[in-house]
N, C-alpha and C. Protein backbone atom coordinates (compact mmCIF):
# COMPACT_ATOMS: atom_id res chain seq x y z
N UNK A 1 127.80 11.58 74.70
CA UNK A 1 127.33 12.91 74.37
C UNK A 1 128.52 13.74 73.90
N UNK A 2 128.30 14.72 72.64
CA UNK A 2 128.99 15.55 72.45
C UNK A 2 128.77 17.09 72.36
N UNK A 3 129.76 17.94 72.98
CA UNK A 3 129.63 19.46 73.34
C UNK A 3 130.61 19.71 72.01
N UNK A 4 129.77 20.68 71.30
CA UNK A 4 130.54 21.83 70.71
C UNK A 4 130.25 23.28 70.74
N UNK A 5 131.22 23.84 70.78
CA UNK A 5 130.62 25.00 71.15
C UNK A 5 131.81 26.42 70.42
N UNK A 6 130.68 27.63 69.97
CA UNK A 6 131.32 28.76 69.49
C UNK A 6 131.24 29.90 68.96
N UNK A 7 131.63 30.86 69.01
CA UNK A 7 131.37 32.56 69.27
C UNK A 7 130.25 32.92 68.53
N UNK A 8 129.34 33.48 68.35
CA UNK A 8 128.00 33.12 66.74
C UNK A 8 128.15 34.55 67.00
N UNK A 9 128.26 35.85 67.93
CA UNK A 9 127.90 37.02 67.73
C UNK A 9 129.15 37.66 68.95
N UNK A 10 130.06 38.78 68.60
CA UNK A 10 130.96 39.51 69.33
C UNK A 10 130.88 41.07 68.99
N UNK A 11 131.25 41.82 69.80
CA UNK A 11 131.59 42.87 69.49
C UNK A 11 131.95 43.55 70.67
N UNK A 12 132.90 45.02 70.17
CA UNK A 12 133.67 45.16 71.46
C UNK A 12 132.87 46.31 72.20
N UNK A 13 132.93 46.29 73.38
CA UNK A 13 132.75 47.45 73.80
C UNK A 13 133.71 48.70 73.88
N UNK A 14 134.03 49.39 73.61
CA UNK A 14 134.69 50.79 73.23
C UNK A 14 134.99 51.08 74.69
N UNK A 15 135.96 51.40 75.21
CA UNK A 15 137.06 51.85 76.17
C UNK A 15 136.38 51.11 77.74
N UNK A 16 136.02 50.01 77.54
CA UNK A 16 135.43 49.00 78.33
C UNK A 16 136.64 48.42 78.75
N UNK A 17 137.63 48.00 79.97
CA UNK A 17 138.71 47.00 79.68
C UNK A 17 138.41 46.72 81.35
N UNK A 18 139.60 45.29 81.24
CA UNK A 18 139.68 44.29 82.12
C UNK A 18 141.09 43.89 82.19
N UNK A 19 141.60 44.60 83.10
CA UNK A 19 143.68 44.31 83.04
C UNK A 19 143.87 44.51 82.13
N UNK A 20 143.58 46.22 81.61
CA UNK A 20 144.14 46.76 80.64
C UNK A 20 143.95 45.46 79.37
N UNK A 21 143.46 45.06 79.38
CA UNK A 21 142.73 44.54 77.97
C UNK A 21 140.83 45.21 77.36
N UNK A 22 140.73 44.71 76.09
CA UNK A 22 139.62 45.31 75.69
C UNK A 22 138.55 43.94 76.47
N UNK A 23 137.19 44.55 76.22
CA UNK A 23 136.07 43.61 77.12
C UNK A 23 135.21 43.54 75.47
N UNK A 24 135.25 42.48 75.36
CA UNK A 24 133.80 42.19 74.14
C UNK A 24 132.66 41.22 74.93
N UNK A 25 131.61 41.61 74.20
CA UNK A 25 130.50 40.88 74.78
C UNK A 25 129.96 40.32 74.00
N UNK A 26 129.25 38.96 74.29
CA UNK A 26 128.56 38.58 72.81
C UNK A 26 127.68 36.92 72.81
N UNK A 27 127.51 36.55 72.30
CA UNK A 27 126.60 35.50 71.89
C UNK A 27 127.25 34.47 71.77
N UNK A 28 127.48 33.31 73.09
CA UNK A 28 128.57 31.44 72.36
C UNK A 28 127.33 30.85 72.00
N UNK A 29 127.70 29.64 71.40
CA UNK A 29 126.49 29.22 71.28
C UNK A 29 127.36 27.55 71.84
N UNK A 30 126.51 26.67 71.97
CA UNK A 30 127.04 25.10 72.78
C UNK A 30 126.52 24.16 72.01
N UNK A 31 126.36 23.31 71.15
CA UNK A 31 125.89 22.55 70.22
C UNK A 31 126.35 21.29 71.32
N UNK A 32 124.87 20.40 71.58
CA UNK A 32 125.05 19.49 72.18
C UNK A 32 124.12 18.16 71.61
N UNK A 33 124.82 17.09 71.45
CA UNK A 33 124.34 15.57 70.43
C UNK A 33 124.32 14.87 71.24
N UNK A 34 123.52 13.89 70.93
CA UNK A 34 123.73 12.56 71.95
C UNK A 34 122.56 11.34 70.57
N UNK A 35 122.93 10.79 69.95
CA UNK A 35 122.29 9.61 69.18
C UNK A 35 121.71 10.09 68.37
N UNK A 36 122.07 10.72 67.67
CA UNK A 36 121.23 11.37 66.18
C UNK A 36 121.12 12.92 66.18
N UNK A 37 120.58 13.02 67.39
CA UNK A 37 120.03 14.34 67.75
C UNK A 37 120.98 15.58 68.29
N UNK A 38 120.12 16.99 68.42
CA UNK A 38 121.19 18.21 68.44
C UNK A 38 120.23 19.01 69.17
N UNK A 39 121.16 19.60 69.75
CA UNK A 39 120.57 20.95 70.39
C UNK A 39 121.24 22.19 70.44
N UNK A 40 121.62 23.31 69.98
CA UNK A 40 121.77 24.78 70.46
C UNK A 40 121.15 25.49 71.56
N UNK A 41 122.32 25.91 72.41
CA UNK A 41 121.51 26.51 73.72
C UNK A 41 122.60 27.73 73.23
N UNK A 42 122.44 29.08 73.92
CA UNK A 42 122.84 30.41 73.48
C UNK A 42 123.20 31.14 75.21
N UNK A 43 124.18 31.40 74.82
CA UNK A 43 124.54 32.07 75.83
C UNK A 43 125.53 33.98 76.00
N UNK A 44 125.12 34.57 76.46
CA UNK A 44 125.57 36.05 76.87
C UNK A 44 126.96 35.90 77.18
N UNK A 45 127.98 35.94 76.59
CA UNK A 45 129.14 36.27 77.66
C UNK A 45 130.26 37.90 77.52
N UNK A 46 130.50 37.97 78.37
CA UNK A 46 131.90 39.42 78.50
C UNK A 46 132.70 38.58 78.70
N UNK A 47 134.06 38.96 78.03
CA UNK A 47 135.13 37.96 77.73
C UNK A 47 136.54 39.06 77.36
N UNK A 48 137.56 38.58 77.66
CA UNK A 48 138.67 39.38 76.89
C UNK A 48 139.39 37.65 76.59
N UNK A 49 140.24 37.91 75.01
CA UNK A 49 141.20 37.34 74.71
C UNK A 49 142.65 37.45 75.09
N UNK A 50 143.18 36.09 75.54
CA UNK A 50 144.37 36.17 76.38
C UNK A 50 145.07 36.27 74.76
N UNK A 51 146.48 36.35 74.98
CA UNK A 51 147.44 36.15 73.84
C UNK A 51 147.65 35.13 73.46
N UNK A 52 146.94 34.07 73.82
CA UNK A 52 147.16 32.82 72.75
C UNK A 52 145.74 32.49 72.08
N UNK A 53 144.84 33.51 73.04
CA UNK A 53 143.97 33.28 71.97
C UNK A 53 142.95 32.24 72.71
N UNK A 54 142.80 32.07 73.99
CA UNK A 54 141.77 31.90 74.63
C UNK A 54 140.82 32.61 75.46
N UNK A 55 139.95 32.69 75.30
CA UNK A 55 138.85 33.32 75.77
C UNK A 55 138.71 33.36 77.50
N UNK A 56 138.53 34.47 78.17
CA UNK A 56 138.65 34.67 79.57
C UNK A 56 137.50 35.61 80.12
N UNK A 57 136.01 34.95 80.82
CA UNK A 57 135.39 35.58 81.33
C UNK A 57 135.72 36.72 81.87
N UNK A 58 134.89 38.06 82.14
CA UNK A 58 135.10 38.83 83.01
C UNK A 58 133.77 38.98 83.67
N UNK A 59 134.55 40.28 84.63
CA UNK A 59 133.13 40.34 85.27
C UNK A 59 132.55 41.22 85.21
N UNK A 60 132.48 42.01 83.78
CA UNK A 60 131.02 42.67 83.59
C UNK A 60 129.46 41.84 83.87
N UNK A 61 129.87 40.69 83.19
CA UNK A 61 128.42 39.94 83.22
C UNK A 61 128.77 38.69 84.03
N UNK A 62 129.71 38.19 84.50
CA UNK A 62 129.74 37.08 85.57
C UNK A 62 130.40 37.63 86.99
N UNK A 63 130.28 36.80 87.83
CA UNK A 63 130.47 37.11 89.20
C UNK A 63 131.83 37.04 89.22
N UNK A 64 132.88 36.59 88.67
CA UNK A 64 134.42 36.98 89.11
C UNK A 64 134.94 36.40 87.54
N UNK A 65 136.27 37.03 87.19
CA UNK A 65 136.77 36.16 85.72
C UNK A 65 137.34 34.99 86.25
N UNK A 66 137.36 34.46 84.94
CA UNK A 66 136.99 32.52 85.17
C UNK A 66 138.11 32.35 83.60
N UNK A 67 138.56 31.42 83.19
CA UNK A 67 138.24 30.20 81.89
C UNK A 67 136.81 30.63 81.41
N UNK A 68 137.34 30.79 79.55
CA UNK A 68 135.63 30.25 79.57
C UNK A 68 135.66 28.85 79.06
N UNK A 69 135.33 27.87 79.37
CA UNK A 69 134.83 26.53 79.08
C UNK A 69 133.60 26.26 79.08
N UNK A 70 132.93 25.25 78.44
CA UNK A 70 132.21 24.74 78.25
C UNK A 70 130.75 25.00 79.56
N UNK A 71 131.78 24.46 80.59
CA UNK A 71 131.14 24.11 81.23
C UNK A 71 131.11 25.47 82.36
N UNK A 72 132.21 26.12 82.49
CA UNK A 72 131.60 27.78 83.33
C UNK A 72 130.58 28.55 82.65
N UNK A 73 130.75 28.18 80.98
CA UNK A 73 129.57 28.86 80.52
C UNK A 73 128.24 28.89 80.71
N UNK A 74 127.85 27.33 80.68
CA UNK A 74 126.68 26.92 81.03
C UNK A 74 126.30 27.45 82.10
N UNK A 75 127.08 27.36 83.41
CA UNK A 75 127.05 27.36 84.65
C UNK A 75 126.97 28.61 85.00
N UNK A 76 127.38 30.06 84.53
CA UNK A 76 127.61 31.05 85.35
C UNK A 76 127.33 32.42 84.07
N UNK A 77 127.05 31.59 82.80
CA UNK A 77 126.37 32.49 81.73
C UNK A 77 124.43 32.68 81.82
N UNK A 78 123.89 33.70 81.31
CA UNK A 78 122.44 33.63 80.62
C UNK A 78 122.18 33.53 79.79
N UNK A 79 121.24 32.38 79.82
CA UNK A 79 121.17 31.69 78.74
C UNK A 79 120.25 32.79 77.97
N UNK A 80 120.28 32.83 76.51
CA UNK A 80 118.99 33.35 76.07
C UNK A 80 118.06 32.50 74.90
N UNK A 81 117.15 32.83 74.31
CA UNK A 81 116.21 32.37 73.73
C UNK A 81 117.31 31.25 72.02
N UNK A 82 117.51 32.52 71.47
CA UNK A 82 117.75 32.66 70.55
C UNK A 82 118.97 33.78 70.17
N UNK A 83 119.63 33.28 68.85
CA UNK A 83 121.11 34.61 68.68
C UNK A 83 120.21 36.02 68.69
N UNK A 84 119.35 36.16 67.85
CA UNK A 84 118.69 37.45 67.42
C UNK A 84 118.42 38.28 69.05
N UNK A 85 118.16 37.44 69.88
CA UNK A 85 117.88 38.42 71.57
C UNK A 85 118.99 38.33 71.75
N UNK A 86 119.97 37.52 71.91
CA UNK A 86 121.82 37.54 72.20
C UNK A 86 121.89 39.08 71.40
N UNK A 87 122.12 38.88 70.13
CA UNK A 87 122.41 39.75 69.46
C UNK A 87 122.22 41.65 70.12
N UNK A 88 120.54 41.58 69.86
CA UNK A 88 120.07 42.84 70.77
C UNK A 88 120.43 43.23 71.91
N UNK A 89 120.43 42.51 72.93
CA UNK A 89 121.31 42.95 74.37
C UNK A 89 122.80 42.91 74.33
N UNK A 90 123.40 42.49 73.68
CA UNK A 90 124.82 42.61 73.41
C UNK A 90 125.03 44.33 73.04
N UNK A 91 124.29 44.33 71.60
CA UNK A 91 124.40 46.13 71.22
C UNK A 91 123.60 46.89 72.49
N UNK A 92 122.82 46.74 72.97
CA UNK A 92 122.30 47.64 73.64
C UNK A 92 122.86 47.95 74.86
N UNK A 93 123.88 47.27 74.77
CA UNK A 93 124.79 47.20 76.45
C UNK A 93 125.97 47.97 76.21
N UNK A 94 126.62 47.68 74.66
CA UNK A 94 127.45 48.87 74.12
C UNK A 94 127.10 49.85 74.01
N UNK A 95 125.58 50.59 73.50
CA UNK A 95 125.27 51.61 73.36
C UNK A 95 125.10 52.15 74.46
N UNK A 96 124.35 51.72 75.70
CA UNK A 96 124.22 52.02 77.10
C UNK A 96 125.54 52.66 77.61
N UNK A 97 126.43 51.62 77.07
CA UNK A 97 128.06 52.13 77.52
C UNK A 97 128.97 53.15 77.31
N UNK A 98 128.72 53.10 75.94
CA UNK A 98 129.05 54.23 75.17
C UNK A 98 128.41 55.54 74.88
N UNK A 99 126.84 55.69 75.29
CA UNK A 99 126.68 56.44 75.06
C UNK A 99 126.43 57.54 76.72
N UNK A 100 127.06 56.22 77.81
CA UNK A 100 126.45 57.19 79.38
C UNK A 100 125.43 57.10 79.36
N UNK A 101 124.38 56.74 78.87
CA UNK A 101 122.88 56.89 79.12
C UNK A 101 121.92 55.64 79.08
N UNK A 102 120.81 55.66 80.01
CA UNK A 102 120.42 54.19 79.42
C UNK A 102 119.23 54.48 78.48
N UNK A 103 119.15 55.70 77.91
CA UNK A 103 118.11 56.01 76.79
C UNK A 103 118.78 55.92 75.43
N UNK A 104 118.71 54.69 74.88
CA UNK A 104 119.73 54.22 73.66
C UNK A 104 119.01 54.71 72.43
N UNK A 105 117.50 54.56 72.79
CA UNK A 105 116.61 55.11 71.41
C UNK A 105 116.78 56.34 71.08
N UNK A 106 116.67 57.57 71.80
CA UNK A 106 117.17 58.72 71.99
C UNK A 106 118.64 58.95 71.89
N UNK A 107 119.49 58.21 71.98
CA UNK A 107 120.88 58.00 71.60
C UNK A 107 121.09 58.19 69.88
N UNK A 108 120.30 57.30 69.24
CA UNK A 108 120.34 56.67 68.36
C UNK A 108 119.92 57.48 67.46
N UNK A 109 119.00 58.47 67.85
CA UNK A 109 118.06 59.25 67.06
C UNK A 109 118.66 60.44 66.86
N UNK A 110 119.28 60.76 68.03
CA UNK A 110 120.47 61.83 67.31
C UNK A 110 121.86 61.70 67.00
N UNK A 111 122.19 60.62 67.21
CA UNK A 111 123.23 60.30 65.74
C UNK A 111 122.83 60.14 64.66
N UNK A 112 121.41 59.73 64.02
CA UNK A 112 120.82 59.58 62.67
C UNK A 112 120.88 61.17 62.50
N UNK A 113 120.39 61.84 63.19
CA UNK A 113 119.76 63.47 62.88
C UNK A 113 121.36 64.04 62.81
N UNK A 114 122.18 64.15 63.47
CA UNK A 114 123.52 64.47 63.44
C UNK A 114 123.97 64.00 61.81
N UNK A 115 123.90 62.79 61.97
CA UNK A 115 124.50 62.71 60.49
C UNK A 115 123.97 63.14 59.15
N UNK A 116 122.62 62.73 58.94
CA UNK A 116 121.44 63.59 58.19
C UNK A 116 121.87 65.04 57.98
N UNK A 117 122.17 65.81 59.24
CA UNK A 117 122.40 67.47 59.15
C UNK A 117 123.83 67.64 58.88
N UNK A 118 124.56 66.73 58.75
CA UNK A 118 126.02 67.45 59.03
C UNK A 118 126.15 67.14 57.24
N UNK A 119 125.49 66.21 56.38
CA UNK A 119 125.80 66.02 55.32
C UNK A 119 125.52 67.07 54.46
C-alpha cells in the first residue's frame, strides 16, 4: 500500500498564533493505493510551519501539538466529506475569529455594505 498525502486548501488565521508563530488551518488530503486502485480521504488540520518547513499540529483543532504525519493525521484529524466542506469550515473559523462573533453572515453583510458605501 501506498500513502500520499498534501495541503489541497490553507489559509491563515489573522493574529491566531502558537509559540509566537502564525496558526493556518486547512484541508490535507491522504491519497491512498493498494493494486490499481485510489482513494482520497480529507482532512481539517491547524498547523504552524517550523523553519525548515515542516508542518506542526496545534491545538486549536487537536488535543495537544504533535508532528503532522501521515499517520497523527488520520488519527487525531476530522475527517470531512469532501475539499469544498474542508474548504467552508476552514473560512468560517477565520471569520468566526476574526470577526469576535459567531454570526459570520451578518459579518459578511456589512463588510459588503461598508464597502458598497464607502465607494
Amino acid at each position: 500500500m501506498n500513502i500520499h498525502g498534501k495541503m489541497i486548501y490553507s489559509i491563515k488565521v489573522d493574529g491566531m498564533k502558537s509559540s509566537s508563530d502564525d496558526v493556518n488551518v486547512g484541508v490535507y488530503g491522504i491519497f491512498t493505493s493498494n493494486s490499481g486502485t485510489g482513494r482520497w480521504k480529507y482532512y481539517l488540520i491547524s498547523y504552524k510551519t517550523s523553519p525548515n518547513g515542516d508542518l506542526r499540529l496545534t491545538h486549536e483543532w487537536h488535543s495537544f501539538p504533535m508532528e503532522a504525519t501521515y499517520d497523527t493525521i488520520q488519527k487525531h484529524a476530522k475527517e470531512v466529506q469532501s475539499v469544498e466542506d474542508g474548504r467552508r469550515m476552514c473560512d468560517e473559523y477565520k471569520d468566526k475569529w476574526v470577526s469576535g462573533s459567531n454570526d459570520t453572515l451578518q459579518h459578511k453583510r456589512e463588510e459588503k455594505l461598508n464597502e458598497i458605501l464607502d465607494k
